[in-house]
C-alpha atoms as a PDB file:
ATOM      1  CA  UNK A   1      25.636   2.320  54.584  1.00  0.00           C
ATOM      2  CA  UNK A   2      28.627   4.335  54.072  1.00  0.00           C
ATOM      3  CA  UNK A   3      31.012   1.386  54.399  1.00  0.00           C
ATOM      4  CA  UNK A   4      28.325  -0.873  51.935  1.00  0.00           C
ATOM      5  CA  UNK A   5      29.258   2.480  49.251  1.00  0.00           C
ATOM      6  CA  UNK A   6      32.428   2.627  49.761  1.00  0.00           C
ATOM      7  CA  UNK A   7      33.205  -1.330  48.972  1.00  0.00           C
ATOM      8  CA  UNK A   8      30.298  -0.966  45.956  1.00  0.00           C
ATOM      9  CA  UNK A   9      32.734   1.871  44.514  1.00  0.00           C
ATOM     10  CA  UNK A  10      36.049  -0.156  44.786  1.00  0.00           C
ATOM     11  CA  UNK A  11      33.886  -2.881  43.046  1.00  0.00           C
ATOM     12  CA  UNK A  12      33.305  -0.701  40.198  1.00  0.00           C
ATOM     13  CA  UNK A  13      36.887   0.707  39.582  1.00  0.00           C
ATOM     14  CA  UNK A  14      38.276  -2.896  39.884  1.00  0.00           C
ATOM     15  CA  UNK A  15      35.449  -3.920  36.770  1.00  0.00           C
ATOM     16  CA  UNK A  16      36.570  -0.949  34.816  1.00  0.00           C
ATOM     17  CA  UNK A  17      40.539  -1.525  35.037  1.00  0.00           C
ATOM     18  CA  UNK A  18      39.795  -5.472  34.572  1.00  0.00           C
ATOM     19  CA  UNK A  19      38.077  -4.216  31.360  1.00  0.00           C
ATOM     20  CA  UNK A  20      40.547  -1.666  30.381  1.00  0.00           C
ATOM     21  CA  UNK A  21      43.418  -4.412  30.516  1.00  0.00           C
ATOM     22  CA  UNK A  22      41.696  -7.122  28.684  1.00  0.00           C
ATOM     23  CA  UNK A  23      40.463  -4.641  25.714  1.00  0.00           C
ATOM     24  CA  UNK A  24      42.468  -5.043  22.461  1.00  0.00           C
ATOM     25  CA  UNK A  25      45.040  -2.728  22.488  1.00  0.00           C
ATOM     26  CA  UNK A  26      44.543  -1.802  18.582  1.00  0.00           C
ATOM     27  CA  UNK A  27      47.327  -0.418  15.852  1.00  0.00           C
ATOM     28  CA  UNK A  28      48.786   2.178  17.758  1.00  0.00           C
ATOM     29  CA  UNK A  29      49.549   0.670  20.545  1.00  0.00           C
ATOM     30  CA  UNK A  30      52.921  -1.523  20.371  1.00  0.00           C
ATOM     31  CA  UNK A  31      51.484  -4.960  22.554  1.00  0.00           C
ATOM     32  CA  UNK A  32      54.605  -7.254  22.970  1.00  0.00           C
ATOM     33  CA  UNK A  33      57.492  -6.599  21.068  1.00  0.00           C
ATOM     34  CA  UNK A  34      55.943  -5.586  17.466  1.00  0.00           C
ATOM     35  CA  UNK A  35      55.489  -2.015  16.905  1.00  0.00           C
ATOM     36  CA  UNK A  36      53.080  -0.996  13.859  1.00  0.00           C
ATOM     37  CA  UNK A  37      55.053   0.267  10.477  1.00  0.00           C
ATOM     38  CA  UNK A  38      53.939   1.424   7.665  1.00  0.00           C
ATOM     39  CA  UNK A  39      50.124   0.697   7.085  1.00  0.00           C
ATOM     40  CA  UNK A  40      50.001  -0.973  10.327  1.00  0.00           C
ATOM     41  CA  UNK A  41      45.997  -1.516  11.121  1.00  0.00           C
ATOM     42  CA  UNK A  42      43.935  -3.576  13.427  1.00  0.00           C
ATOM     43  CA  UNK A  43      44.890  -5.376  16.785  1.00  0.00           C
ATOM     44  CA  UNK A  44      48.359  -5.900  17.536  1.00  0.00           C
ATOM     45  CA  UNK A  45      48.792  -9.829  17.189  1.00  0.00           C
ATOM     46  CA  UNK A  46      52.314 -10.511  15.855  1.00  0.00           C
ATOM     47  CA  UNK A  47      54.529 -12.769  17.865  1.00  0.00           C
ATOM     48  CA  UNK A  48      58.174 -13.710  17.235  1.00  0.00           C
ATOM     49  CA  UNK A  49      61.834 -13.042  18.012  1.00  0.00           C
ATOM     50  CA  UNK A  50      64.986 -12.080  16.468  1.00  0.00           C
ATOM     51  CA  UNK A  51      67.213 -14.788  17.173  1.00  0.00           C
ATOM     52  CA  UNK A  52      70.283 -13.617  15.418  1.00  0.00           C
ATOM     53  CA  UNK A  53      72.379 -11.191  16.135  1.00  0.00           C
ATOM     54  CA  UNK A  54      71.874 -10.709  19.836  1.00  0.00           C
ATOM     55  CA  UNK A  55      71.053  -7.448  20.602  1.00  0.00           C
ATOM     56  CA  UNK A  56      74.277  -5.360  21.411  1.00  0.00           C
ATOM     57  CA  UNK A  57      76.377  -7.827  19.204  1.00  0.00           C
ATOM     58  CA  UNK A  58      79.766  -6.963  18.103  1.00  0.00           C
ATOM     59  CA  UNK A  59      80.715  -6.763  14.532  1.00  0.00           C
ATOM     60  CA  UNK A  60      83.893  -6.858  12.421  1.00  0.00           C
ATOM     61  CA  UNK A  61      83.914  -3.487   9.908  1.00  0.00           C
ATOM     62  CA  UNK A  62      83.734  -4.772   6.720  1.00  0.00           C
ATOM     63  CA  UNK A  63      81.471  -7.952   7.774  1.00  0.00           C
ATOM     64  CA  UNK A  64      77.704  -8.666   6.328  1.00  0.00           C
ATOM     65  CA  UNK A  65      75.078  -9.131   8.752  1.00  0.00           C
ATOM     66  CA  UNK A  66      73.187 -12.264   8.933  1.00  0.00           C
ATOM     67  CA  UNK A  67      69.753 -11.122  10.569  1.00  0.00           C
ATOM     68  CA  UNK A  68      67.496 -14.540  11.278  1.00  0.00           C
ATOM     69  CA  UNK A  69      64.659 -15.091  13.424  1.00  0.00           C
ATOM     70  CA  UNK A  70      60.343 -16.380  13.326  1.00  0.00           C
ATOM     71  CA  UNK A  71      57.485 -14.119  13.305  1.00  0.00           C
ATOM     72  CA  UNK A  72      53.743 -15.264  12.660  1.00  0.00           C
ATOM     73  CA  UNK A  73      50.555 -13.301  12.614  1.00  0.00           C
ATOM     74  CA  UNK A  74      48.443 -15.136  15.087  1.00  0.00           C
ATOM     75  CA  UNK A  75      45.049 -14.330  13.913  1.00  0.00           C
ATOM     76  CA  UNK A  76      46.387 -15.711  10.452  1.00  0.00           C
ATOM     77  CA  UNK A  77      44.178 -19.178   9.462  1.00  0.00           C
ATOM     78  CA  UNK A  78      46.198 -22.165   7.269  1.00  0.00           C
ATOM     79  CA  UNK A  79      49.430 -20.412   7.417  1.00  0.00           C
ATOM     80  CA  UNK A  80      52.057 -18.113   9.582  1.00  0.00           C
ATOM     81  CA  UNK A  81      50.223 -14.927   8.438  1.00  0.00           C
ATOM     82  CA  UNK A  82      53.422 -13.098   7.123  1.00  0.00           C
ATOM     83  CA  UNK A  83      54.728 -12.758   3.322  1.00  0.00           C
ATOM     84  CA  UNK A  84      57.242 -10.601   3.397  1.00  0.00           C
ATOM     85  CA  UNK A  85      60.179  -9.375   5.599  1.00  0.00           C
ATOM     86  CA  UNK A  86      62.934  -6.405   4.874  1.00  0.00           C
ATOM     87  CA  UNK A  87      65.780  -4.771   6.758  1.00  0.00           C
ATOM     88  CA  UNK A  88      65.820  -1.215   7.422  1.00  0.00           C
ATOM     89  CA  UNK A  89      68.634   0.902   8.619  1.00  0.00           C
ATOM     90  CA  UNK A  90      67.044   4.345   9.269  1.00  0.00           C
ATOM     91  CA  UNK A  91      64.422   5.242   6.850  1.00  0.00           C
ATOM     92  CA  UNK A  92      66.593   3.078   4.131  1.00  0.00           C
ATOM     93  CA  UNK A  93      66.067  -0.740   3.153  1.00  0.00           C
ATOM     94  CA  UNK A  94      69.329  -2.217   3.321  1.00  0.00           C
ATOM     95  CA  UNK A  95      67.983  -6.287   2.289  1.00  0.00           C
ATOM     96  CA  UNK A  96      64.908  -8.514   2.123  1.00  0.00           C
ATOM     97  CA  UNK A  97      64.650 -11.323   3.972  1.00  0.00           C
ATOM     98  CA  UNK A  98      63.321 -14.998   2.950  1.00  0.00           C
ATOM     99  CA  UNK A  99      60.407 -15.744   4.486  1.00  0.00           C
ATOM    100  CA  UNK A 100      58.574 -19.253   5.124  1.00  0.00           C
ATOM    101  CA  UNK A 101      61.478 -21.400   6.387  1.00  0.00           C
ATOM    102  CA  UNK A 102      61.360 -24.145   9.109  1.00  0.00           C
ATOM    103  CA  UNK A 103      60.471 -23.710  12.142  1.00  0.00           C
ATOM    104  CA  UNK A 104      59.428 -26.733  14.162  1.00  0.00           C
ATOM    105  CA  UNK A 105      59.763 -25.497  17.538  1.00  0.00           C
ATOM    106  CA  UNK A 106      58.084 -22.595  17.146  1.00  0.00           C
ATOM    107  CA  UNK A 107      54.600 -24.640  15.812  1.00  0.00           C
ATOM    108  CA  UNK A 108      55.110 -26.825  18.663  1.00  0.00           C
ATOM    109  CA  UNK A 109      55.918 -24.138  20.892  1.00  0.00           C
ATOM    110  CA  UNK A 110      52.475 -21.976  19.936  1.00  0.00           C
ATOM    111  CA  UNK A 111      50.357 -24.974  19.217  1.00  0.00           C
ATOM    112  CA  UNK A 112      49.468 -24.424  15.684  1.00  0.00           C
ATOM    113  CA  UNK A 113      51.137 -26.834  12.665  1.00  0.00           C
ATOM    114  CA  UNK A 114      51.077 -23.595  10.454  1.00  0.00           C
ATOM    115  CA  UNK A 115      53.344 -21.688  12.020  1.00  0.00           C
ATOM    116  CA  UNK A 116      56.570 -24.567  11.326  1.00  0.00           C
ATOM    117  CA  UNK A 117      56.726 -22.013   8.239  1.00  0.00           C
ATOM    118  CA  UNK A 118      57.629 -18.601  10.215  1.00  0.00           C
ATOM    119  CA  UNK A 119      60.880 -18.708  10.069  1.00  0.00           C
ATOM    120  CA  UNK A 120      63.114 -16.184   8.454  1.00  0.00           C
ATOM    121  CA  UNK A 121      66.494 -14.722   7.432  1.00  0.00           C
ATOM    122  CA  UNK A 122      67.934 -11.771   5.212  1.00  0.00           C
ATOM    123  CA  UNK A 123      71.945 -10.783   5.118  1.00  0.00           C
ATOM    124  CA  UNK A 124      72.991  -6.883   5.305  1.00  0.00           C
ATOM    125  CA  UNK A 125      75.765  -6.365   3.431  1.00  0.00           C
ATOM    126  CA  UNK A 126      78.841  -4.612   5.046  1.00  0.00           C
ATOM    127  CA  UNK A 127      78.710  -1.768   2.637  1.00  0.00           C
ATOM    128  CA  UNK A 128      75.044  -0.527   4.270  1.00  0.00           C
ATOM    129  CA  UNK A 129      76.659  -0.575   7.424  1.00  0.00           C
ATOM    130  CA  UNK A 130      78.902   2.056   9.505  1.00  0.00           C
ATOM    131  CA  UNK A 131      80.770   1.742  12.249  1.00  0.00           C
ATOM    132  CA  UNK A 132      79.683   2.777  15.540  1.00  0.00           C
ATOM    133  CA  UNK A 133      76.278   2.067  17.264  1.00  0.00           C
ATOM    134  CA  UNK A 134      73.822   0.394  14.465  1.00  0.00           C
ATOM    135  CA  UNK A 135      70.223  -0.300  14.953  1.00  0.00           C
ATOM    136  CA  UNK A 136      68.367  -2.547  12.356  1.00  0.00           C
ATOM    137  CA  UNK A 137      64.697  -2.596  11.818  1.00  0.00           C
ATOM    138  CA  UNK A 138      63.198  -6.222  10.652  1.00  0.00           C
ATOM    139  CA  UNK A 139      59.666  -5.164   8.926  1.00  0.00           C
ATOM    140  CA  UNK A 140      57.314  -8.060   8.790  1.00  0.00           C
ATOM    141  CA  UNK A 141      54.541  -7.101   6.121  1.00  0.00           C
ATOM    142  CA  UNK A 142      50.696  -8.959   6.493  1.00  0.00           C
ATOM    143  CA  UNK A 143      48.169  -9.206   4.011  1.00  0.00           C
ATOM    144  CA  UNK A 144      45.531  -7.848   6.158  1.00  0.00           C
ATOM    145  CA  UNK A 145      47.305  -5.600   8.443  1.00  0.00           C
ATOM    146  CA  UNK A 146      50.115  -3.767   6.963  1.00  0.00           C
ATOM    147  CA  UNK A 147      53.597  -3.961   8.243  1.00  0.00           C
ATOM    148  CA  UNK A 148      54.702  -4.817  11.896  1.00  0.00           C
ATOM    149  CA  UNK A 149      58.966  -3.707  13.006  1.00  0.00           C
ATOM    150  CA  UNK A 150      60.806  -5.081  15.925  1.00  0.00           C
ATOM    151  CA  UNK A 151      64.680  -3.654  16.207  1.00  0.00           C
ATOM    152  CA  UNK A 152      68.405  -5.079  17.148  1.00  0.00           C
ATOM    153  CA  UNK A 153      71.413  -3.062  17.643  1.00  0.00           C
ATOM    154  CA  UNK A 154      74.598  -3.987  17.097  1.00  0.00           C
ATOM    155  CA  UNK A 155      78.193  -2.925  17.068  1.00  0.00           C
ATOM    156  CA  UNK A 156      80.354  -1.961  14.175  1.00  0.00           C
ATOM    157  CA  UNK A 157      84.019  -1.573  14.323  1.00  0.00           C
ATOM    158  CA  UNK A 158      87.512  -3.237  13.798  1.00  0.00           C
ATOM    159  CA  UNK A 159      89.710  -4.299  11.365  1.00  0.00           C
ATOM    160  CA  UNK A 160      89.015  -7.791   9.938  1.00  0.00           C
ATOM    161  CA  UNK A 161      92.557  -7.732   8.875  1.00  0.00           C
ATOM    162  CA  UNK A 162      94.874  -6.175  11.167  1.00  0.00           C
ATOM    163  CA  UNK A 163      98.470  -4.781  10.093  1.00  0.00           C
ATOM    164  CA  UNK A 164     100.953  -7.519   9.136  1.00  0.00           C
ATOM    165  CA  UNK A 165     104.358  -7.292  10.676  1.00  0.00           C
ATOM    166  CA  UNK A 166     107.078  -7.104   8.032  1.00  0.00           C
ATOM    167  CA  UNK A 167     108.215 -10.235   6.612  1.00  0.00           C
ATOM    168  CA  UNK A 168     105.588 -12.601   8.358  1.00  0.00           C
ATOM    169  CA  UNK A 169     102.575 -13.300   6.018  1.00  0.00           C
ATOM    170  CA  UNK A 170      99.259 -15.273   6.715  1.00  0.00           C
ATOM    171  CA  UNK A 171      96.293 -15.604   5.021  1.00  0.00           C
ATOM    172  CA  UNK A 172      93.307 -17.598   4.884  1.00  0.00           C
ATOM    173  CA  UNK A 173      91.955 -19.118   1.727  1.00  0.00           C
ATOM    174  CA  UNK A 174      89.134 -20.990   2.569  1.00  0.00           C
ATOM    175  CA  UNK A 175      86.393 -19.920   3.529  1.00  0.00           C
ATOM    176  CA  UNK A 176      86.000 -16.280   2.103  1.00  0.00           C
ATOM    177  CA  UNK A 177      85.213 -13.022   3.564  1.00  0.00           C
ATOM    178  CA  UNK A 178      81.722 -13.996   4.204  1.00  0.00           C
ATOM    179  CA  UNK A 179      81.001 -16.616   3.168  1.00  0.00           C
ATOM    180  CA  UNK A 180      77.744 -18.710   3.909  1.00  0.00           C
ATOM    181  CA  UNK A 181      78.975 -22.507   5.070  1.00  0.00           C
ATOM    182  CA  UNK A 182      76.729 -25.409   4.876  1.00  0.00           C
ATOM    183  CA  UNK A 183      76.323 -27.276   8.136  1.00  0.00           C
ATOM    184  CA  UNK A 184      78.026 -30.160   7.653  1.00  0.00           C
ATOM    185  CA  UNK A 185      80.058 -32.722   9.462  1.00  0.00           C
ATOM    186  CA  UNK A 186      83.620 -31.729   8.185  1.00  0.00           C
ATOM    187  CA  UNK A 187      84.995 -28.650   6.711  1.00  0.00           C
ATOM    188  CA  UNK A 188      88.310 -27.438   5.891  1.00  0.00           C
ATOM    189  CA  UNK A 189      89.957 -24.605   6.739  1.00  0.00           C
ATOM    190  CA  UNK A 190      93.375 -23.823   4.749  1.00  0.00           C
ATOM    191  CA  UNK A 191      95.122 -20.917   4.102  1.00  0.00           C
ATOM    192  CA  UNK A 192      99.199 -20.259   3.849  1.00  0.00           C
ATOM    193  CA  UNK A 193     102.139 -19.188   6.113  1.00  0.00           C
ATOM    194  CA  UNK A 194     105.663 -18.315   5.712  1.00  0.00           C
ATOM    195  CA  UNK A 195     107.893 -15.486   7.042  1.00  0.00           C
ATOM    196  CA  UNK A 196     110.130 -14.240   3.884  1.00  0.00           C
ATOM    197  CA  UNK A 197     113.166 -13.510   6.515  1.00  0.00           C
ATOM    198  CA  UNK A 198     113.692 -17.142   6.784  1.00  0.00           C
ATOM    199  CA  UNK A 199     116.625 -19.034   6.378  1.00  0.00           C
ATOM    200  CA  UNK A 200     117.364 -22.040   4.542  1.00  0.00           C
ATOM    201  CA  UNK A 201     117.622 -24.094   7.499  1.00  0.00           C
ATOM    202  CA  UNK A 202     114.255 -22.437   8.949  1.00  0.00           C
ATOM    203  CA  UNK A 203     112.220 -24.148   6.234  1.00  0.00           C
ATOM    204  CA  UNK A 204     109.304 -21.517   5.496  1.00  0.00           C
ATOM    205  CA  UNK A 205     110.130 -19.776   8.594  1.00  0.00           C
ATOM    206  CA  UNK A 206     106.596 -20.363  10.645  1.00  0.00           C
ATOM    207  CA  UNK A 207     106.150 -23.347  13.476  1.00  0.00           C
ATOM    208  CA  UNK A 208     102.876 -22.690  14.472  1.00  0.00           C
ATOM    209  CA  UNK A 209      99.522 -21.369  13.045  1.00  0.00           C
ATOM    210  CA  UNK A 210      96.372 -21.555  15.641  1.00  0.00           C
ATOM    211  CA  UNK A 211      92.903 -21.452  14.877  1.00  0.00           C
ATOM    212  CA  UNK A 212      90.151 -19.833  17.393  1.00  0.00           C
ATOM    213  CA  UNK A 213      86.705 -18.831  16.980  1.00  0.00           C
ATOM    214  CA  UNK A 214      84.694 -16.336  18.049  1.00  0.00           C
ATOM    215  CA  UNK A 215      87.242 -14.756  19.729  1.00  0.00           C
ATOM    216  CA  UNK A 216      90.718 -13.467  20.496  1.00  0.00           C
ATOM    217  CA  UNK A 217      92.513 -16.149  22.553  1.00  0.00           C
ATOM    218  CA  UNK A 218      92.127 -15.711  26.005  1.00  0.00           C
ATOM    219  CA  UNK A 219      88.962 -14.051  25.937  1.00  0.00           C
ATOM    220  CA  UNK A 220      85.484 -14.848  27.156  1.00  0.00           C
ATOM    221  CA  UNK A 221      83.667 -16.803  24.365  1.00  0.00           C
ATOM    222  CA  UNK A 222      86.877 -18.201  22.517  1.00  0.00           C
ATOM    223  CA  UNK A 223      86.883 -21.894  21.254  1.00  0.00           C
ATOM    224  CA  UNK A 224      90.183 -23.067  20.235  1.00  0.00           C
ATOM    225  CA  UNK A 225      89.791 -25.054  17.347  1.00  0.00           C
ATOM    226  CA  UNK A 226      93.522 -26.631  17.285  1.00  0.00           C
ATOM    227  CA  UNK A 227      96.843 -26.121  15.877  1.00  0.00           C
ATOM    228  CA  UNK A 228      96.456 -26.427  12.080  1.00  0.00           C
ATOM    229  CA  UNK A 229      98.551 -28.532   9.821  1.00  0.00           C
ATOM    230  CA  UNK A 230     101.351 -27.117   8.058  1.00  0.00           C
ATOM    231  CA  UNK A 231     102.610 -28.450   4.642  1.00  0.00           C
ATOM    232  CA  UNK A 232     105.192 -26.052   3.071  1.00  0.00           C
ATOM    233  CA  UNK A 233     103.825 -23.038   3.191  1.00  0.00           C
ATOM    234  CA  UNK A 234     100.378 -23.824   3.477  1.00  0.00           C
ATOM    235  CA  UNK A 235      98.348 -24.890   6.602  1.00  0.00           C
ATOM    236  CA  UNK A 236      94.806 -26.468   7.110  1.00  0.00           C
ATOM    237  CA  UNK A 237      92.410 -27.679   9.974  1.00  0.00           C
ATOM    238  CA  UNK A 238      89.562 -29.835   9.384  1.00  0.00           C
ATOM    239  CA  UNK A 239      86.527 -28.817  12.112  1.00  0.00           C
ATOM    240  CA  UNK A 240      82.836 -29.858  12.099  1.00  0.00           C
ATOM    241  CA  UNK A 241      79.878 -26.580  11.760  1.00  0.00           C
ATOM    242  CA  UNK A 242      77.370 -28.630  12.907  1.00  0.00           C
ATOM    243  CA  UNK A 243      78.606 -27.987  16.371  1.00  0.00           C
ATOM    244  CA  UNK A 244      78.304 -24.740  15.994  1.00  0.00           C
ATOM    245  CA  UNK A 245      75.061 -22.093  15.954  1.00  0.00           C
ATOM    246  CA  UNK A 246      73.966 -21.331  12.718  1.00  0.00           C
ATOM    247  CA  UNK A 247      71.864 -18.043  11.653  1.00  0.00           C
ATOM    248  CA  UNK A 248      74.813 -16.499  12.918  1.00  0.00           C
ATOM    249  CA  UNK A 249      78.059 -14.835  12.070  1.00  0.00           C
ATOM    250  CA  UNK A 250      81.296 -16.733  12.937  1.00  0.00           C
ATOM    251  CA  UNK A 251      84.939 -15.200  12.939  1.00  0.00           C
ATOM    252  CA  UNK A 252      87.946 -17.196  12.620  1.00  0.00           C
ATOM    253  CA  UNK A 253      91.042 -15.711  14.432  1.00  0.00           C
ATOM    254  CA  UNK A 254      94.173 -17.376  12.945  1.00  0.00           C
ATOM    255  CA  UNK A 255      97.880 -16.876  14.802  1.00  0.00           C
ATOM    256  CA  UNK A 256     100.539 -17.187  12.745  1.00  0.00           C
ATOM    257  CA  UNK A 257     104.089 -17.905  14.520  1.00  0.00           C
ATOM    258  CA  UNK A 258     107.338 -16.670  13.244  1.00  0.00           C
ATOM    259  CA  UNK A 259     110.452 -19.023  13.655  1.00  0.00           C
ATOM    260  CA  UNK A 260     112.421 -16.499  12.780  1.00  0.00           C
ATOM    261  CA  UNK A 261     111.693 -13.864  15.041  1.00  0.00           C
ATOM    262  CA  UNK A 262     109.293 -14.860  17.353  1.00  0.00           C
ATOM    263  CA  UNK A 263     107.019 -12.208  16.171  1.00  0.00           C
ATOM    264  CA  UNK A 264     102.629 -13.278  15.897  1.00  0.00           C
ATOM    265  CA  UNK A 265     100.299 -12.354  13.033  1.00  0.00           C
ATOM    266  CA  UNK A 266      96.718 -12.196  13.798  1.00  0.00           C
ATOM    267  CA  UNK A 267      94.315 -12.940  10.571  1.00  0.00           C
ATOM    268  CA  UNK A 268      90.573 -12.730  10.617  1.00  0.00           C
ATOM    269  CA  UNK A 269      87.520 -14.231   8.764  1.00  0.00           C
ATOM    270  CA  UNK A 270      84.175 -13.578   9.012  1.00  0.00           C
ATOM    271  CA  UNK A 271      81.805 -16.414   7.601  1.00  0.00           C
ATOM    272  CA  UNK A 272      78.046 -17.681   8.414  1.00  0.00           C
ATOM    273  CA  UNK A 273      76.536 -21.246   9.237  1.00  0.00           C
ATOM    274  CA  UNK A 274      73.678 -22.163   7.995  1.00  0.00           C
END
């Protein structure tokens, strides 16, 4: 009889844990990834990601912030369930996103046509940002249940133009500081080069300008993109974005050789694919 009690009680806890786990968890409790925000109310049944920036990402000072990712309210009927989406650093709003783009995968991935639109994006300008340890809130806002944040942290710090040595000039012309590219088969990247100790016989005094991306040469994460043309005093490469991630910030690290004196000049650009 004892034994019959003992294995009736187990029976009982086991019910009331199975029942405890499978109860919604409500607005106060996080579920997932989406913690309630302001106004939050009602079951916790947000899904999505942000894509880009990776969490822990490093950033050039002076560089905006392309923040892009999906998020869909899954209780939401005919559509993704969210209409709005803004950037928080701290208790401040720092941009608001765009809300409704493409994403394919996603419906496919969740089985519901509706959610294709649940993509979205919103760019931080450099000026709301300081350097050091950043974390950015993304605030998805519902109809019906108030707003819903998930968080990415990134890394500020370095120059995005480092000193010149004297005499040795590079720049880069194209693209801008920032600027957002189209993804298309062939862009051009141009800029000019010359060392202002040169001699006659030393033509604009450079012999070599190299393009890499996403990284100093050397280092993990570097794609050399080639040695650019040089015409005069100006230089250009031709490569393709569509090879590259978009919803994501890019930086161009340019090496500019001096014939003269051997010396290197490191320029930098930040830009965005999308």
């Amino acid at each position: 009889m004892r034994r019959l009690r003992g294995r009736l009680l187990w029976l009982v806890v086991a019910v009331v844990l199975a029942l405890a786990v499978a109860a919604p968890a409500g607005a106060q409790s996080v579920g997932g990834s989406w913690a309630p925000g302001s106004g939050a109310s009602g079951d916790n049944t947000l899904e999505g990601s942000i894509d880009v920036p990776a969490n822990g990402s490093q950033v050039a000072s002076g560089a905006n912030v392309l923040i892009g990712g999906w998020v869909v309210d899954t209780s939401a009927q005919g559509w993704a369930g969210v209409d709005g989406v803004q950037i928080l650093s701290g208790n401040n709003q720092v941009a608001t996103g765009i809300v409704g783009q493409s994403r394919p995968d996603v419906a496919a991935a969740l089985g519901n046509p509706y959610f294709a639109a649940s993509g979205f994006s919103a760019q931080v300008p450099a000026s709301a940002l300081s350097n050091g340890s950043d974390t950015l809130t993304v605030a998805a806002h519902t109809p019906g249940k108030g707003t819903w944040t998930r968080q990415v942290t990134i890394n500020v710090g370095g120059s995005s133009q480092p000193a010149q040595p004297t005499g040795l000039v590079g720049t880069i012309l194209v693209p801008a500081e920032n600027e957002l590219i189209q993804a298309v088969n062939e862009y051009i990247i141009r800029g000019t080069a010359y060392d202002t100790r040169t001699h006659a016989e030393l033509g604009v005094g450079v012999d070599r300008v190299q393009v890499y991306l996403d990284g100093a040469r050397g280092t993990t994460g570097s794609q050399f993109l080639g040695n650019a043309n040089l015409v005069g005093d100006e230089w250009s490469l031709t490569f393709s974005p569509t090879q590259w991630d978009s919803f994501r910030h890019h930086n161009l690290w340019v090496y500019v050789h001096s014939l003269v004196t051997g010396e290197e000049l490191l320029v930098q650009r930040g830009f965005d694919i999308v």
